[in-house]
Each structure stands twice: as structure tokens, then as C-alpha cells.
PDB file of N, CA and C in Angstrom:
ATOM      1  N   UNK A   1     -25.786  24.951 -79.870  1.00  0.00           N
ATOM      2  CA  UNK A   1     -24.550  25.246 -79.231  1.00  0.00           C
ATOM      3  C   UNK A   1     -24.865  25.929 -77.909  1.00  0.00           C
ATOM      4  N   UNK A   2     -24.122  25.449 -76.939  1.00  0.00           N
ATOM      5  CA  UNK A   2     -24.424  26.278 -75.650  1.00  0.00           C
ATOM      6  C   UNK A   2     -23.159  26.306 -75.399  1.00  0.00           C
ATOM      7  N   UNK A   3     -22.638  27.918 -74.895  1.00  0.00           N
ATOM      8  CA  UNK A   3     -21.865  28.246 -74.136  1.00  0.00           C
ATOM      9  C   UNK A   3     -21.640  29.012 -72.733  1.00  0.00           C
ATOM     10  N   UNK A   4     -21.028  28.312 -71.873  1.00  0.00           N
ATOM     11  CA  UNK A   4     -21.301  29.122 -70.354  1.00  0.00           C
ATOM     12  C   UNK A   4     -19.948  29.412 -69.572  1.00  0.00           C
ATOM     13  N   UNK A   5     -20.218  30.110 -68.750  1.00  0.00           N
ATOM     14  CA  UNK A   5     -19.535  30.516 -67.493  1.00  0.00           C
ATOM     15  C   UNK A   5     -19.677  31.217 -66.430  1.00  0.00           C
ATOM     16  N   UNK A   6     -19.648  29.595 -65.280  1.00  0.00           N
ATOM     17  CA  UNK A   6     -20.552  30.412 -64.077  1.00  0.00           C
ATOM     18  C   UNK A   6     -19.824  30.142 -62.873  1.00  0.00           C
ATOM     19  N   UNK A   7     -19.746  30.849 -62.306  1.00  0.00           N
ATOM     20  CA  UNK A   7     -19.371  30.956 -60.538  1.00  0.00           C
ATOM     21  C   UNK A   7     -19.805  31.838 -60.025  1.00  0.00           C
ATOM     22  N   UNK A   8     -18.975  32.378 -58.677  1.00  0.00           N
ATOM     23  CA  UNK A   8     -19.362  33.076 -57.506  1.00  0.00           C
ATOM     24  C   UNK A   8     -20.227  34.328 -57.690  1.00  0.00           C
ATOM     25  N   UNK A   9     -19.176  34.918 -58.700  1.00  0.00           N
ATOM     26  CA  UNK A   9     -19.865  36.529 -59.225  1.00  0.00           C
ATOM     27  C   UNK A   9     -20.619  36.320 -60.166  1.00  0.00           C
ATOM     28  N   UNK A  10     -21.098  37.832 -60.172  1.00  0.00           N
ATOM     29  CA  UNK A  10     -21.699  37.885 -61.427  1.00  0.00           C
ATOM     30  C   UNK A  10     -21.331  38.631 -62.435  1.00  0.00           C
ATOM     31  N   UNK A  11     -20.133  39.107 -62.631  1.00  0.00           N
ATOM     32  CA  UNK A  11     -19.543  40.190 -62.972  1.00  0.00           C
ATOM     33  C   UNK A  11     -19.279  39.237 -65.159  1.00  0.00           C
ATOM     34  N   UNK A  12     -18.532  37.946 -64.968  1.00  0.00           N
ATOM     35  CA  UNK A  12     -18.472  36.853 -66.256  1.00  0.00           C
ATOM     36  C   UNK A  12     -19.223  36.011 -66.132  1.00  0.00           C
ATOM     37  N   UNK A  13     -20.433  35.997 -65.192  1.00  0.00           N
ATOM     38  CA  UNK A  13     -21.322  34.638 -65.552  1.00  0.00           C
ATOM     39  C   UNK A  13     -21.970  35.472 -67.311  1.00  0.00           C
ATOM     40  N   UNK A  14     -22.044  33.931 -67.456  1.00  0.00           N
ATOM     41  CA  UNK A  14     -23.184  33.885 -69.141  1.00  0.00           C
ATOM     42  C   UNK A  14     -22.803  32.753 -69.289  1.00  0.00           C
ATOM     43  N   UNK A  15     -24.666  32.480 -70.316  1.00  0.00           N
ATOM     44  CA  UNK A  15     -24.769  31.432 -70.656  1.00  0.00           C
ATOM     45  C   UNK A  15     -25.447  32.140 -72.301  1.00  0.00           C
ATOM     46  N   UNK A  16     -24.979  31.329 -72.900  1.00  0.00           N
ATOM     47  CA  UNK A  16     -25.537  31.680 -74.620  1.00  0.00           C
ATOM     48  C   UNK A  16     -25.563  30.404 -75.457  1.00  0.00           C
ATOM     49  N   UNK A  17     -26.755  30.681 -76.498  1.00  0.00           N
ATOM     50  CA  UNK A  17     -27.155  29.415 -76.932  1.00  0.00           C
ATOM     51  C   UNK A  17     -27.682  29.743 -78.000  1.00  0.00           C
ATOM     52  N   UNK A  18     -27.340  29.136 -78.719  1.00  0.00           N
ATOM     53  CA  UNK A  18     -27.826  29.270 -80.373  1.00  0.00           C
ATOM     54  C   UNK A  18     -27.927  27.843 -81.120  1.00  0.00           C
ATOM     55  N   UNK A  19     -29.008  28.132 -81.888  1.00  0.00           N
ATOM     56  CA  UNK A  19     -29.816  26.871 -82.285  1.00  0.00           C
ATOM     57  C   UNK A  19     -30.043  26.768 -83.786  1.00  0.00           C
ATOM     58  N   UNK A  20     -30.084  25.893 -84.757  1.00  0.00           N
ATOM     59  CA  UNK A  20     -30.636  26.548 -86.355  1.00  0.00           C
ATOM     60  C   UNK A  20     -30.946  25.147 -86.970  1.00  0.00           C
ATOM     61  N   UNK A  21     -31.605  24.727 -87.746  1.00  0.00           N
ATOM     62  CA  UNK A  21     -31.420  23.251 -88.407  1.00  0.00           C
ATOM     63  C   UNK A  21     -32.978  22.558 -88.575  1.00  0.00           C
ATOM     64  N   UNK A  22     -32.637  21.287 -88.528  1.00  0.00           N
ATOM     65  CA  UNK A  22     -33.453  20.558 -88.053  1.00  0.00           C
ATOM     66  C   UNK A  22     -34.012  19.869 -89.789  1.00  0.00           C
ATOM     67  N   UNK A  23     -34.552  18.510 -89.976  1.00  0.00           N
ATOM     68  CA  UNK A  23     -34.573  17.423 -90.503  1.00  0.00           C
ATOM     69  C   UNK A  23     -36.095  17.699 -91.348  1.00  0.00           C
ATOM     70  N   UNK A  24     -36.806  18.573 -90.927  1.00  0.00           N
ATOM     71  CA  UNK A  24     -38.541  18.794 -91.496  1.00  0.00           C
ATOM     72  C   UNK A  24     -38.203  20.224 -92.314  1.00  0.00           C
ATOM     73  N   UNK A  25     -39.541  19.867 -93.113  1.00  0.00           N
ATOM     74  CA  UNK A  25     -39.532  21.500 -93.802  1.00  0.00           C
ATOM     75  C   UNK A  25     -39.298  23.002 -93.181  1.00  0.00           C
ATOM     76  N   UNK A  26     -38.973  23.582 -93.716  1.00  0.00           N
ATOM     77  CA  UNK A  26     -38.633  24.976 -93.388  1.00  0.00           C
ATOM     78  C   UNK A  26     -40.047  25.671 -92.308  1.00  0.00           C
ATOM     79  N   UNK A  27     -40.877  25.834 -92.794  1.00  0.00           N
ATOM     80  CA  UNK A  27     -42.184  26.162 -92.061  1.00  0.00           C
ATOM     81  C   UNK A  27     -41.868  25.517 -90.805  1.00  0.00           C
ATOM     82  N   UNK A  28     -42.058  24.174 -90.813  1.00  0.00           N
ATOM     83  CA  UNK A  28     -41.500  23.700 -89.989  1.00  0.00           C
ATOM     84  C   UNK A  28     -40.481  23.939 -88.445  1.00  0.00           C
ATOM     85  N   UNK A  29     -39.517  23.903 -89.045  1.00  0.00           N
ATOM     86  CA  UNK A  29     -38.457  24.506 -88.457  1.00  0.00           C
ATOM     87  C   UNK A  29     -38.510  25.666 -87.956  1.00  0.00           C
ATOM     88  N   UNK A  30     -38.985  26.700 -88.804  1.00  0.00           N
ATOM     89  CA  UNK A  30     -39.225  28.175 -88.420  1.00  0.00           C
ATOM     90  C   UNK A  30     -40.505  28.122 -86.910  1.00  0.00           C
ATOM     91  N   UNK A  31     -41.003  27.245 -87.080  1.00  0.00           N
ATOM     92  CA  UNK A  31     -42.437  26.899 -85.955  1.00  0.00           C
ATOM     93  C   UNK A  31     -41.338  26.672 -84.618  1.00  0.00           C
ATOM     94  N   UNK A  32     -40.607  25.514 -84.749  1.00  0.00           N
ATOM     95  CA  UNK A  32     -39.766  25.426 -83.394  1.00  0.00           C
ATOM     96  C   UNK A  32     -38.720  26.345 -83.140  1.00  0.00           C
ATOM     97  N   UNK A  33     -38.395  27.413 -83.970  1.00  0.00           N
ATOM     98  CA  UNK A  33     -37.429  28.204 -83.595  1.00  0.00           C
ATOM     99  C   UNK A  33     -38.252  29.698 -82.959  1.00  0.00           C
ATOM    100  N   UNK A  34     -39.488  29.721 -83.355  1.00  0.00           N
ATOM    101  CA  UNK A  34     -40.938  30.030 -82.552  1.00  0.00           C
ATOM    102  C   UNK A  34     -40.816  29.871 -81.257  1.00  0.00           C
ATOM    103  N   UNK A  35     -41.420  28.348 -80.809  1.00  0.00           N
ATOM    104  CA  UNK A  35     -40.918  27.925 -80.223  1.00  0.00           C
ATOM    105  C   UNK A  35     -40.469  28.024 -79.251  1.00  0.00           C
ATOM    106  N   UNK A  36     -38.850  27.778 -79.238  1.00  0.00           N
ATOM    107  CA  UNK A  36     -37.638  28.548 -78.247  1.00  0.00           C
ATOM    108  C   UNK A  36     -37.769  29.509 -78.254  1.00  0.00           C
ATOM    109  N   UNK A  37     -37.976  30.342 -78.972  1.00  0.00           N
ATOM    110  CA  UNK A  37     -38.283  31.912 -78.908  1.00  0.00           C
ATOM    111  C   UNK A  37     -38.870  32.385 -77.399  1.00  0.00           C
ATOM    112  N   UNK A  38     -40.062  31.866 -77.840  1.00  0.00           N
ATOM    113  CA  UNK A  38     -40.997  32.104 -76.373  1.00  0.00           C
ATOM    114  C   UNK A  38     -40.736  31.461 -75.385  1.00  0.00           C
ATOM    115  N   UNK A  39     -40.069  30.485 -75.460  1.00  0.00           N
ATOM    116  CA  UNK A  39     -39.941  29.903 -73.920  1.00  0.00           C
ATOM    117  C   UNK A  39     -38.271  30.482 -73.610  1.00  0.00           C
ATOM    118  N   UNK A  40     -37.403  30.506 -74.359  1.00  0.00           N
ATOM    119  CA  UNK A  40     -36.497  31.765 -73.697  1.00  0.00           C
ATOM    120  C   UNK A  40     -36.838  32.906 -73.297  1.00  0.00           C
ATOM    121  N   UNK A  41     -37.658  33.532 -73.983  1.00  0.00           N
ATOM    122  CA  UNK A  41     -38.326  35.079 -73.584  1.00  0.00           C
ATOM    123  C   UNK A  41     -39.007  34.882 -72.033  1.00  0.00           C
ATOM    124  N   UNK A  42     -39.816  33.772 -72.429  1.00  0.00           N
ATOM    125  CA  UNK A  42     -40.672  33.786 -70.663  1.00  0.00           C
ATOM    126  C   UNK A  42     -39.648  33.234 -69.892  1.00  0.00           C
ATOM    127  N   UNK A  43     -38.617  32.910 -69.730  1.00  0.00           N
ATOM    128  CA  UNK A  43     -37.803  32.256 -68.805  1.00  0.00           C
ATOM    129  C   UNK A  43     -36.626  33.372 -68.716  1.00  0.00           C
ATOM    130  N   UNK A  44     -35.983  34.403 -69.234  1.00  0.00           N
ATOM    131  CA  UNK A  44     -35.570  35.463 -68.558  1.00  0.00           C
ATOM    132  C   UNK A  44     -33.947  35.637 -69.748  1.00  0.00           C
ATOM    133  N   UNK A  45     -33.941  35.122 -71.046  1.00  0.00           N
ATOM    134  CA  UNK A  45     -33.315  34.934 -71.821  1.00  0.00           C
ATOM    135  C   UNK A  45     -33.797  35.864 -72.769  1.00  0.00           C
ATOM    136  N   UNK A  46     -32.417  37.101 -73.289  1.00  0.00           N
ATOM    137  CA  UNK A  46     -32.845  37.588 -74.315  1.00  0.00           C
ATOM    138  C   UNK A  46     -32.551  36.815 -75.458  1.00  0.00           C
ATOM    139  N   UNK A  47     -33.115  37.656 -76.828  1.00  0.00           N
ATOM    140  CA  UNK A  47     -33.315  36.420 -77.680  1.00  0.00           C
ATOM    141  C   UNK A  47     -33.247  37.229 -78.799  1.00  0.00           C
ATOM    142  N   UNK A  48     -32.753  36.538 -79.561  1.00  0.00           N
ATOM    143  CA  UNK A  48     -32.763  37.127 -81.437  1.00  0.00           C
ATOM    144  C   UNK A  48     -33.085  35.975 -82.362  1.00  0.00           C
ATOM    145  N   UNK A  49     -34.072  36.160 -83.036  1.00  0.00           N
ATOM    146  CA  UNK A  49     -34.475  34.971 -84.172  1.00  0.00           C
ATOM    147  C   UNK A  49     -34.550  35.399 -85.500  1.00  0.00           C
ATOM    148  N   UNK A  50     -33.943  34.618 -86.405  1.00  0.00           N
ATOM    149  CA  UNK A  50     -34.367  35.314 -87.669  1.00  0.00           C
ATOM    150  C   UNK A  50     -34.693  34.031 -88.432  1.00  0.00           C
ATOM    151  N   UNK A  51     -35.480  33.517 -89.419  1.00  0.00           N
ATOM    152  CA  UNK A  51     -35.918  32.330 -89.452  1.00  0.00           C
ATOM    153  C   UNK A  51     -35.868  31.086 -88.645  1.00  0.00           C
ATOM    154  N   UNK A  52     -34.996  30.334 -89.070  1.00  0.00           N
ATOM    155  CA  UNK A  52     -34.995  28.926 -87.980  1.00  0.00           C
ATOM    156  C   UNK A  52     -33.736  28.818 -86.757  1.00  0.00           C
ATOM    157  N   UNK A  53     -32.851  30.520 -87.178  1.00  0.00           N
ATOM    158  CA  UNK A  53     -31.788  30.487 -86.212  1.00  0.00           C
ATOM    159  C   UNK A  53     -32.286  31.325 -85.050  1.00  0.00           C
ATOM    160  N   UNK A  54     -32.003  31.024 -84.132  1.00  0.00           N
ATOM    161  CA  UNK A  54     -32.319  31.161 -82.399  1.00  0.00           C
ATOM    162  C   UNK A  54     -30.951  32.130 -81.619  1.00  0.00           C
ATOM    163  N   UNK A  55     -30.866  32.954 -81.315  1.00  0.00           N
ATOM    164  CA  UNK A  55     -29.622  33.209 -80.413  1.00  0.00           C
ATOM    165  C   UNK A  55     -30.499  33.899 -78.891  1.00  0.00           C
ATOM    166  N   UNK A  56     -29.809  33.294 -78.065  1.00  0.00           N
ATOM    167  CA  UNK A  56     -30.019  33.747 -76.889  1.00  0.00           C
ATOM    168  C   UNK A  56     -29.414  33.484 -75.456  1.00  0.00           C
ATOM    169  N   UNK A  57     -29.167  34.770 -74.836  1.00  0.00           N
ATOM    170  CA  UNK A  57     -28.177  34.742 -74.064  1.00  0.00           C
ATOM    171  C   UNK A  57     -29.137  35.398 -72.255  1.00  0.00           C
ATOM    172  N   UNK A  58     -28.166  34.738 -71.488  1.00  0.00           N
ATOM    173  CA  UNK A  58     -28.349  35.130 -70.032  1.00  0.00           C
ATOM    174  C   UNK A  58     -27.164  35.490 -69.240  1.00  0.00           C
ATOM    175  N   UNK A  59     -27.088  36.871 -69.407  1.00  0.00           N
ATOM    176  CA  UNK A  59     -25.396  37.631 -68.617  1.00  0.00           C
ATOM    177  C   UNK A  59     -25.855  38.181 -67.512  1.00  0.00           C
ATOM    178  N   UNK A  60     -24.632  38.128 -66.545  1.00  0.00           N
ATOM    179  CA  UNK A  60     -24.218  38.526 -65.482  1.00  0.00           C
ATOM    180  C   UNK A  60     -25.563  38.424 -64.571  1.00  0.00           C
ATOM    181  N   UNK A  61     -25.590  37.090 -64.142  1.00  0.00           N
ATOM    182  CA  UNK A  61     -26.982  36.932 -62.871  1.00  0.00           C
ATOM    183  C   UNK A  61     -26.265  35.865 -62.107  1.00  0.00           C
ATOM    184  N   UNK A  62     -26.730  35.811 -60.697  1.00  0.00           N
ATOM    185  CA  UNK A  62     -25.965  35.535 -59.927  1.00  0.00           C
ATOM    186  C   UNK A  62     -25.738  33.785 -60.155  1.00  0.00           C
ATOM    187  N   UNK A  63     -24.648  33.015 -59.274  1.00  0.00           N
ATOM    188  CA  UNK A  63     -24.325  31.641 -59.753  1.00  0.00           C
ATOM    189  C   UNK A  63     -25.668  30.852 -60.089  1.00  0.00           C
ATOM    190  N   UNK A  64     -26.418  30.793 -58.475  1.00  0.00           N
ATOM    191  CA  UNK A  64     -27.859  29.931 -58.875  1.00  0.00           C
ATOM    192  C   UNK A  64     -28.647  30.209 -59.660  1.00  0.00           C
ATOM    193  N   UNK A  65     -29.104  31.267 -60.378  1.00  0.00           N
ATOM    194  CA  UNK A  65     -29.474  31.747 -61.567  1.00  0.00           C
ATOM    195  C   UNK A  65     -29.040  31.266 -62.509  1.00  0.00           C
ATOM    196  N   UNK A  66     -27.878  31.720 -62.726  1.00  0.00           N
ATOM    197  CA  UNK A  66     -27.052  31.104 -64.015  1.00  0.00           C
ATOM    198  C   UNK A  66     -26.721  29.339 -64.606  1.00  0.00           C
ATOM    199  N   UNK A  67     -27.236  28.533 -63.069  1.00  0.00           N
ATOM    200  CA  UNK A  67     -27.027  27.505 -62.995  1.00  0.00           C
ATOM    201  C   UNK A  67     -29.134  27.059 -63.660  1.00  0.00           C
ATOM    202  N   UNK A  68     -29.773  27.260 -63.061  1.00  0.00           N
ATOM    203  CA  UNK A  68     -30.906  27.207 -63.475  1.00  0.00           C
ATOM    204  C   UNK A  68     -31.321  27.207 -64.806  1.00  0.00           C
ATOM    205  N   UNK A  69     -30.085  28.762 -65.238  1.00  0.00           N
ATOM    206  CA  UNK A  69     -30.786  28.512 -66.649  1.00  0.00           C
ATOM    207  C   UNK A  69     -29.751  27.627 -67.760  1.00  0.00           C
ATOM    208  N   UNK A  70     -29.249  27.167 -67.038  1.00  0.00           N
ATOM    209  CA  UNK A  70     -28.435  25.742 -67.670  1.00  0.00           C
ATOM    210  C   UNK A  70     -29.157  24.949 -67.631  1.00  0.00           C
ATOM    211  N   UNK A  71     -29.810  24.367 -66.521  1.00  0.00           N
ATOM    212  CA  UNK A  71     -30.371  23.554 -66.302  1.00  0.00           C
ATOM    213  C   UNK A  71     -31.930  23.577 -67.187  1.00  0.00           C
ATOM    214  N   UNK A  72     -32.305  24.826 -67.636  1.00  0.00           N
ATOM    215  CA  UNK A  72     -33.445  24.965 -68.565  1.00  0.00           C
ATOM    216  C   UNK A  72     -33.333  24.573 -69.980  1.00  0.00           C
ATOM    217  N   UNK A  73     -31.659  24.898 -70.042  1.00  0.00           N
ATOM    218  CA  UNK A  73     -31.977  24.917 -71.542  1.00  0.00           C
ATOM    219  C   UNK A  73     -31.328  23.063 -71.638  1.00  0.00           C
ATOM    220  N   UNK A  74     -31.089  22.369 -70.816  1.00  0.00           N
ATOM    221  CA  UNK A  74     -31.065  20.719 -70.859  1.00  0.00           C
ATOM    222  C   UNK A  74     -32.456  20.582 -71.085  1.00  0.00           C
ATOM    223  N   UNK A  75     -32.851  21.394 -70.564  1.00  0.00           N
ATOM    224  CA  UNK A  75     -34.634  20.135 -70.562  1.00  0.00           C
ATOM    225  C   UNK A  75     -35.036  20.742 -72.129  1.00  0.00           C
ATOM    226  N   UNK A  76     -34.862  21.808 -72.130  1.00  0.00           N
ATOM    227  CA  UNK A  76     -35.228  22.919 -73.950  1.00  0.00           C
ATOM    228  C   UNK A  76     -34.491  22.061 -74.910  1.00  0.00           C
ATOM    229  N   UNK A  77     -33.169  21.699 -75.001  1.00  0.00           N
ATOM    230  CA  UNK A  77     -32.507  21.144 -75.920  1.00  0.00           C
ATOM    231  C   UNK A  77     -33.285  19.778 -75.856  1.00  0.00           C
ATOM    232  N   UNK A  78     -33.504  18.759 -75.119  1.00  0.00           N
ATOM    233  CA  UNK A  78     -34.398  17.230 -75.042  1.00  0.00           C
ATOM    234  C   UNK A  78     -35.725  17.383 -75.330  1.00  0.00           C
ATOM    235  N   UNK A  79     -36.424  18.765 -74.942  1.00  0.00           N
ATOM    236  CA  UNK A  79     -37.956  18.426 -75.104  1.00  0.00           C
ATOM    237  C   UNK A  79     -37.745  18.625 -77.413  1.00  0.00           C
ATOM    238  N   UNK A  80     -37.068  20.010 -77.402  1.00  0.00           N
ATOM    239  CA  UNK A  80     -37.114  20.427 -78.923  1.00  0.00           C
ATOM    240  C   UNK A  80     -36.445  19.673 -80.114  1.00  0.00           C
ATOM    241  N   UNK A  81     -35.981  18.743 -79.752  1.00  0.00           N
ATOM    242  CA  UNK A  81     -35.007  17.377 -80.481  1.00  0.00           C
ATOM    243  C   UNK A  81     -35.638  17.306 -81.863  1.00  0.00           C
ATOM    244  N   UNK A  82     -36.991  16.661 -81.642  1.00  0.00           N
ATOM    245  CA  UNK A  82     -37.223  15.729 -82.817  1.00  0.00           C
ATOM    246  C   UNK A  82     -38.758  17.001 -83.201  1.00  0.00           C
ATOM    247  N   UNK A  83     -38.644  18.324 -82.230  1.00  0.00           N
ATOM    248  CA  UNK A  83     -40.079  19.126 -82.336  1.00  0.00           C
ATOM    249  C   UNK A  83     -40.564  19.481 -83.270  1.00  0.00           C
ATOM    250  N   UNK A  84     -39.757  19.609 -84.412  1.00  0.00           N
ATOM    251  CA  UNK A  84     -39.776  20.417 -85.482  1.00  0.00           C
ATOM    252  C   UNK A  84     -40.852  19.338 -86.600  1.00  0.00           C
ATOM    253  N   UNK A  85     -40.562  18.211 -86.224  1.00  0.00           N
ATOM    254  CA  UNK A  85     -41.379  17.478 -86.901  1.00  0.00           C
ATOM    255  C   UNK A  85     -42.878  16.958 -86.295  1.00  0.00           C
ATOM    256  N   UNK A  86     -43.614  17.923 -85.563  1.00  0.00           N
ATOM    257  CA  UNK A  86     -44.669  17.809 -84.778  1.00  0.00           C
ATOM    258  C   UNK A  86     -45.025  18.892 -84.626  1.00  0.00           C
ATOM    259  N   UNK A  87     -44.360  20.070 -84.932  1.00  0.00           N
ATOM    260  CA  UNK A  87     -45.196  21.357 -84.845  1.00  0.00           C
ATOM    261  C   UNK A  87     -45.983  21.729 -86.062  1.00  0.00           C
ATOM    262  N   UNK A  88     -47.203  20.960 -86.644  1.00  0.00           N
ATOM    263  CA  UNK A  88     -47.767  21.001 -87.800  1.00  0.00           C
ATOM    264  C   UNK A  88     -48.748  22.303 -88.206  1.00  0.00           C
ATOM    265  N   UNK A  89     -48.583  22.945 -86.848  1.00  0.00           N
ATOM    266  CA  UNK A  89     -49.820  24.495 -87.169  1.00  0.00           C
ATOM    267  C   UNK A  89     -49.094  25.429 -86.222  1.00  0.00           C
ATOM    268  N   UNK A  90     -49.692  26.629 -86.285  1.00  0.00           N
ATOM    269  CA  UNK A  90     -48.796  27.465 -85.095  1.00  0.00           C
ATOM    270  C   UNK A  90     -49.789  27.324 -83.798  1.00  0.00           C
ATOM    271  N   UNK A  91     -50.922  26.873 -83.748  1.00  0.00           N
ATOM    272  CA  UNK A  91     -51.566  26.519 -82.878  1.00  0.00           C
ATOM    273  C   UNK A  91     -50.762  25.608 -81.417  1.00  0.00           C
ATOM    274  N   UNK A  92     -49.903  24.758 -82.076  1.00  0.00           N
ATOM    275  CA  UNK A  92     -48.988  23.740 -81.662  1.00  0.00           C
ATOM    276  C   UNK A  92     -47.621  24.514 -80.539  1.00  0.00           C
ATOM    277  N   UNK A  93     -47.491  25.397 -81.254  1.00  0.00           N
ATOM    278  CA  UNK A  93     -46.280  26.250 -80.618  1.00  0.00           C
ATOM    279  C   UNK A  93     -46.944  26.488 -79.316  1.00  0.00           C
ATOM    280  N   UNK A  94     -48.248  27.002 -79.691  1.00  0.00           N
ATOM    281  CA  UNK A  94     -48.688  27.466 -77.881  1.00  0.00           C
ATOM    282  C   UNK A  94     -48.993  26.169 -77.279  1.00  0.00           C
ATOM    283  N   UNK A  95     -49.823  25.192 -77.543  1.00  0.00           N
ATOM    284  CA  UNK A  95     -49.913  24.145 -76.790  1.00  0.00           C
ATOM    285  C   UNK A  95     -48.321  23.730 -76.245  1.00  0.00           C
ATOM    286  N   UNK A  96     -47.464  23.081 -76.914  1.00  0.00           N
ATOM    287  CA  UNK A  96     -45.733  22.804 -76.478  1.00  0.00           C
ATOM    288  C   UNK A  96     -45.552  23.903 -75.491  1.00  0.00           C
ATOM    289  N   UNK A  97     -45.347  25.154 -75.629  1.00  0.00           N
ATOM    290  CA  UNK A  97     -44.983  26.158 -74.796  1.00  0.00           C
ATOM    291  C   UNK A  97     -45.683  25.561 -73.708  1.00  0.00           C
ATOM    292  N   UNK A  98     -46.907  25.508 -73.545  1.00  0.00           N
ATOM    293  CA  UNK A  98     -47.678  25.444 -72.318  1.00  0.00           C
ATOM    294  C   UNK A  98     -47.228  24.174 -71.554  1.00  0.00           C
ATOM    295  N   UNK A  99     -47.043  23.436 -72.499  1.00  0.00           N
ATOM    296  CA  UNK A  99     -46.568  21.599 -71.331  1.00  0.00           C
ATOM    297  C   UNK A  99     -45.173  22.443 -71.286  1.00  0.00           C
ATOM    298  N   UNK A 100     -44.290  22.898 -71.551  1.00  0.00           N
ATOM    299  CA  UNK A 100     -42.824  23.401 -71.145  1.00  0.00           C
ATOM    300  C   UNK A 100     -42.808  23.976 -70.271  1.00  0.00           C
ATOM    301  N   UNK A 101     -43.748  24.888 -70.316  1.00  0.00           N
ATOM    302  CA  UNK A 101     -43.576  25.817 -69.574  1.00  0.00           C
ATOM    303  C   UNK A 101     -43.827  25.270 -67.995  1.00  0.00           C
ATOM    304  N   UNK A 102     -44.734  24.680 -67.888  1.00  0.00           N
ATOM    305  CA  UNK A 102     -45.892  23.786 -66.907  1.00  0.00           C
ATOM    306  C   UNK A 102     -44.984  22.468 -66.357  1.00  0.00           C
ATOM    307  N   UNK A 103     -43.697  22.594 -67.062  1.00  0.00           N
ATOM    308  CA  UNK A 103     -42.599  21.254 -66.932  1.00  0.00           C
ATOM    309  C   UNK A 103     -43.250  19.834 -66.993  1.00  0.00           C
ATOM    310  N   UNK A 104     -44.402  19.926 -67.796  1.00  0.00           N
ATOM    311  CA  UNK A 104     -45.011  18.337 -68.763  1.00  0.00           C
ATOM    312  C   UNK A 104     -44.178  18.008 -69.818  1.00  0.00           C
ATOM    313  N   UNK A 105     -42.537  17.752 -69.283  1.00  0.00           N
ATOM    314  CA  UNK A 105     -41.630  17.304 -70.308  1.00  0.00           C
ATOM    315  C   UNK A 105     -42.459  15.696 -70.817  1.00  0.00           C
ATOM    316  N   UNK A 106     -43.438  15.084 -69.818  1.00  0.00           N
ATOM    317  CA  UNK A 106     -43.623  13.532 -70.725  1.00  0.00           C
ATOM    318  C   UNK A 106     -44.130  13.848 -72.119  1.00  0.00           C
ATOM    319  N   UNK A 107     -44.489  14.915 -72.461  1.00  0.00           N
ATOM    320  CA  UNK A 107     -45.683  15.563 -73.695  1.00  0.00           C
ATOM    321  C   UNK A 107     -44.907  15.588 -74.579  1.00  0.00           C
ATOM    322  N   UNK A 108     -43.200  15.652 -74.485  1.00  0.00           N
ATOM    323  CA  UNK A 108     -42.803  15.473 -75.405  1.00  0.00           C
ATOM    324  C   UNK A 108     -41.939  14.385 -75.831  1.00  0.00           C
ATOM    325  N   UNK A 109     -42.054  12.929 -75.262  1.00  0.00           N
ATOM    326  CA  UNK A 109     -41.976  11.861 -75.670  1.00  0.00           C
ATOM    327  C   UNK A 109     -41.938  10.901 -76.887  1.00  0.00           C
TER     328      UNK A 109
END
């Protein structure tokens, strides 16, 4: 789920996003909610995780900011789709982080 609101000020920009699910085992799942974890944290999103659920939010930063990190969590929601069923070690979490981070979205193809 993503929810936003952004313009001029910064006084009601936010963007918040919460995440939970996914089709593979629990371990699993808990690995990509890992995951997002860290790549919200390094990208300027606070964050709350408690097993495979994700919450994390970006308030009051200015429009192009706020627009950016919209635009992050499009590429976060497409790269983490099908992730959960490919994150087979926690070794994996840091490799993914690193092509994300590095914007090697083909890596996750």
C-alpha cells in the first residue's frame, strides 16, 4: 500500500508505505521484508518491521524530495514482486540491496 501527498510545502507532504505477504515460505518472506528494510533505511525512510510486515514513512520534505521518494518506492515495489522467492540465504539480502541500491534494476528480472 502506498499512500501520498505532495506539493509546494512541506508542512502535509508524506509518503507511507506498508508492505506484508508474499507467495514463499515465511523465512522467506521475512528475508524480503529485510530487504525493504534496508533499502528504506538507506534511502531516507523511517521504518518499522516486525516479521514480514514493513511500515515506512517519509514526512514533511520538500516537493522534489517527496516526489523522488515516490519514484523509489515504484522501482522497490517492481524490483521486490516476485523477491521473496529468490532470497534463499540472508547472504542474498545484501547482494539485492547492493544491485538496488547501485540502480541494477536488470538483476532483478
Amino acid at each position: 500500500m502506498v499512500d501520498a501527498m505532495v506539493g509546494p510545502g512541506t508542512e502535509h507532504n508524506h509518503v507511507h508505505f506498508r508492505f506484508r505477504g508474499g507467495g514463499a515460505g515465511e523465512e522467506n518472506k521475512q528475508r524480503r521484508a529485510r530487504f525493504l528494510e534496508r533499502i528504506l533505511r538507506e534511502t531516507g525512510f523511517g521504518v518499522d518491521r516486525s516479521g514480514d510486515l514493513v511500515t515506512a514513512w517519509f514526512r514533511r520534505y520538500p516537493q522534489t524530495d517527496s516526489e523522488n521518494a515516490l519514484e523509489l518506492l515504484g522501482h522497490l515495489i517492481v524490483c521486490a514482486r516476485q523477491l521473496d522467492a529468490v532470497l534463499k540465504t540472508d547472504a542474498a539480502i545484501k547482494l539485492y540491496g547492493e544491485y538496488f541500491l547501485s540502480q541494477r534494476f536488470d538483476m532483478f528480472g
